[in-house]
Protein backbone atom coordinates (compact mmCIF):
# COMPACT_ATOMS: atom_id res chain seq x y z
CA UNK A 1 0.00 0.00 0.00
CA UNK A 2 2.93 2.55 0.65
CA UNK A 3 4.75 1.70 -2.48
CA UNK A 4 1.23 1.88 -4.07
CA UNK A 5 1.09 5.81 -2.98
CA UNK A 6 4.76 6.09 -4.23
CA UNK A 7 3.73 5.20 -7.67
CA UNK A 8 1.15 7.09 -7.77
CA UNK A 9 3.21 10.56 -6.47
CA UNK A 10 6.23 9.91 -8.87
CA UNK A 11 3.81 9.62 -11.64
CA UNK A 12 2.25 12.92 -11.11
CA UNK A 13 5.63 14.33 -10.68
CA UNK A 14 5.38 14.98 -6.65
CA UNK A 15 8.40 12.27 -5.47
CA UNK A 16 9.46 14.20 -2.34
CA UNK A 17 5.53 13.92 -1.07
CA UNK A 18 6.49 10.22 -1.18
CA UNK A 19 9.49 10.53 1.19
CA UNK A 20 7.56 9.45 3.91
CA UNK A 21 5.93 6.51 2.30
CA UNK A 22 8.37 5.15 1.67
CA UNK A 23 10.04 5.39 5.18
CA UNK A 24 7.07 3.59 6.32
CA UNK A 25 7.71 0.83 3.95
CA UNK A 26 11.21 0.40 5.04
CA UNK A 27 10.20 0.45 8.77
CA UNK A 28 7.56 -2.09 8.23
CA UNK A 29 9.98 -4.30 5.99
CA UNK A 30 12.64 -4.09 8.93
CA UNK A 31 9.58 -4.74 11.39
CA UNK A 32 8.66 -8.20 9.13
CA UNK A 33 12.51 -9.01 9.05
CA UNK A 34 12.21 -8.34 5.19
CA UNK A 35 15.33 -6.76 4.74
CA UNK A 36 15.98 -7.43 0.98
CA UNK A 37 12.52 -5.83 0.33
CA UNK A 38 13.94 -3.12 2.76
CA UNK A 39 16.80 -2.38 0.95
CA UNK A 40 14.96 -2.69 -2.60
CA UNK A 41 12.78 0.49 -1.42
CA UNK A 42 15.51 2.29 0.24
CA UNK A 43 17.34 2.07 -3.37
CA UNK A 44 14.01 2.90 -5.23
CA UNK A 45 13.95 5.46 -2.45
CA UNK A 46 17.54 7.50 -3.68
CA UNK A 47 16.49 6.96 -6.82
CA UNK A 48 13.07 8.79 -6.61
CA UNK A 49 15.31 11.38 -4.72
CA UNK A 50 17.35 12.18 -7.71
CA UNK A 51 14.54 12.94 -9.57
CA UNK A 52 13.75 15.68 -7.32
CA UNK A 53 17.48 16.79 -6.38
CA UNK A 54 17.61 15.74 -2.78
CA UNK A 55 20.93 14.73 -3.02
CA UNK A 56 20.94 14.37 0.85
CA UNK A 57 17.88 12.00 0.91
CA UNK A 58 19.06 10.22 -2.19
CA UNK A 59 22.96 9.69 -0.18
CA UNK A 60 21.10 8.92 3.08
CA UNK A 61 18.62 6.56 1.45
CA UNK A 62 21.67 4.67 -0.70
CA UNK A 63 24.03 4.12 2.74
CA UNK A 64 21.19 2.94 4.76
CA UNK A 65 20.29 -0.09 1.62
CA UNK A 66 24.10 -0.77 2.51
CA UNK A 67 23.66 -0.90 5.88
CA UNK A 68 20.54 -2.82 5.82
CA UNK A 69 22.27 -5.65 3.36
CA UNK A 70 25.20 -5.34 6.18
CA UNK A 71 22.82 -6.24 8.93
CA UNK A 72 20.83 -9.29 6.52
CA UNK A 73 24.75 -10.74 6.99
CA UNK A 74 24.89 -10.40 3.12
CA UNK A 75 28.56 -8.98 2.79
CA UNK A 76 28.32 -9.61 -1.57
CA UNK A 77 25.05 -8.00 -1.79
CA UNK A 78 26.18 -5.06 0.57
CA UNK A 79 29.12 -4.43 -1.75
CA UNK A 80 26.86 -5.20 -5.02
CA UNK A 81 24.50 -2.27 -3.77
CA UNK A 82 27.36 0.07 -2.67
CA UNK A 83 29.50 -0.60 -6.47
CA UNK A 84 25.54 0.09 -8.09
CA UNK A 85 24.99 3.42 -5.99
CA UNK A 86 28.30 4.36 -6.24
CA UNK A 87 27.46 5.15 -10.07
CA UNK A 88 25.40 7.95 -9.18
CA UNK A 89 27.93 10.53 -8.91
CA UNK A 90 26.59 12.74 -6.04
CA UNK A 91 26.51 9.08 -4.28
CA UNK A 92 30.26 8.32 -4.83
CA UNK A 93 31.79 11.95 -4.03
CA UNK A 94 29.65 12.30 -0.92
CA UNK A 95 30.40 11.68 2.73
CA UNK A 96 27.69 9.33 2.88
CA UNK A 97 29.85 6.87 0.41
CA UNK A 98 32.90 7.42 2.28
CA UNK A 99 30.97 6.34 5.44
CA UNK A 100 29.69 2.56 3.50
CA UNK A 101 33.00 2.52 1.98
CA UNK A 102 34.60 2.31 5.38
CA UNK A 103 32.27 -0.06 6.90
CA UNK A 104 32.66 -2.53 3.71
CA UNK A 105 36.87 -2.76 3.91
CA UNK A 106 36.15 -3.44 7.66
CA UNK A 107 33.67 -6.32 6.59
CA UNK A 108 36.24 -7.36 4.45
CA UNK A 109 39.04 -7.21 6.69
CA UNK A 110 36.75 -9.29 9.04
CA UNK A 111 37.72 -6.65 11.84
CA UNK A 112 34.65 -5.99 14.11
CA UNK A 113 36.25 -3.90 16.31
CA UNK A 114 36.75 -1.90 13.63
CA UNK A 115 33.36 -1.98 12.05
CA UNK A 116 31.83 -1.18 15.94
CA UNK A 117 34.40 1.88 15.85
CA UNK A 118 33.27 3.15 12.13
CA UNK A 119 29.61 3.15 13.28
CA UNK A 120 29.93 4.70 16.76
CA UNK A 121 32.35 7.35 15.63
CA UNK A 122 30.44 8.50 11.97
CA UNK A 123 28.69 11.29 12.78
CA UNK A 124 26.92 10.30 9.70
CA UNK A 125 25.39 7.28 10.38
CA UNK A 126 23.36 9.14 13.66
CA UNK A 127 21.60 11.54 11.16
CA UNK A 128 20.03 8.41 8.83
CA UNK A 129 16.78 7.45 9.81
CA UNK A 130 16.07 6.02 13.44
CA UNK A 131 15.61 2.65 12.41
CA UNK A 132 18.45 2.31 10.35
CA UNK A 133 20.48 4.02 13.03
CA UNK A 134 19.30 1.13 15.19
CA UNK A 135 20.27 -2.07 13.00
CA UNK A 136 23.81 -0.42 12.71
CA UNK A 137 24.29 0.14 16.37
CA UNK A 138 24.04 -3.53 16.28
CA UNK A 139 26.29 -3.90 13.94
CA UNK A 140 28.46 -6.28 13.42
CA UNK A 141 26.23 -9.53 13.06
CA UNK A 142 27.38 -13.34 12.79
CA UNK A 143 30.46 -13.99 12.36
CA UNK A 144 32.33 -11.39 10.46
CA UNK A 145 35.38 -13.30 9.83
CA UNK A 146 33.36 -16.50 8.03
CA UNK A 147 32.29 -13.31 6.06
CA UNK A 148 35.15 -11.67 4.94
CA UNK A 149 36.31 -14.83 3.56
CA UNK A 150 36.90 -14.91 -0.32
CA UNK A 151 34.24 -17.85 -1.71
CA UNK A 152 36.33 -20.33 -3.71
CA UNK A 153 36.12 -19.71 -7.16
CA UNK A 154 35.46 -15.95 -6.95
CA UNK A 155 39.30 -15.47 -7.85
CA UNK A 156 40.06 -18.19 -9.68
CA UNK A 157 41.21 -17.73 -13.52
CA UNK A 158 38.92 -19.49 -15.94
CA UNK A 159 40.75 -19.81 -18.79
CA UNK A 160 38.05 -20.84 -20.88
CA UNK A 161 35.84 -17.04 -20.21
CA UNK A 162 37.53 -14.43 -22.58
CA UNK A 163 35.18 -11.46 -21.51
């Protein structure tokens, strides 16, 4: 029903009066443990931002689908999302970006501590919205270390792929 009213202000051309729809999407999708569906809106979310040149809203929305992907304990999606929304260029040169790019190399590194210490010290991450600021707090979940872990085959040369 939110994302119903979303479609129906972006097609008249009103997509900041849907702002708030869709934060009640994402908050029910986190509510229902959805959070693929929750990060799908929050990316529909900066994208219906751009149209209207909220470039904060659009940077806010794009970090927290990062976030949200971070909490699912879906490390590959989280850094699929971030490479996607880093295309957008008032995305990749904005603080915002800097922010997901520092909590992805500490996912990487499989460093918690570190990944506790990027959240509690961005002064970013306390001005998304209240629920997001809530799943990162909790930040980092499972075990980060399993995560960070390069899947076999993700490196390896396949000699017979000439892309």
């Amino acid at each position: 029903m939110y994302l119903d009213a979303c479609a129906m202000l972006e097609e008249d051309g009103r997509e900041q009066m849907a702002f708030d729809n869709y934060r009640a999407a994402v908050n029910l999708y986190v509510k229902l443990n959805r959070f693929k569906d929750a990060a799908a809106v929050l990316v529909r979310w900066g994208q219906s931002a751009d149209k209207c040149h909220a470039t904060q809203s659009q940077c806010k929305a794009y970090l927290s689908a990062v976030i949200v992907h971070l909490y699912d304990e879906d490390l590959k999606q989280a850094q699929q999302c971030y490479n996607d929304c880093s295309q957008v260029n008032a995305f990749s040169r904005s603080d915002q970006s800097e922010t997901a790019e520092k909590l992805l190399s500490a996912y990487c590194e499989g460093n918690p501590d570190e990944i506790r210490h990027v959240v509690s010290s961005s002064h970013i991450i306390t001005h998304l919205d209240h629920t997001i600021v809530r799943l990162a707090k909790q930040l980092p979940k499972g075990d980060v270390k399993a995560a960070s872990v390069v899947e076999p085959g993700d490196d390896e040369l396949n000699e017979e792929d000439l892309t």
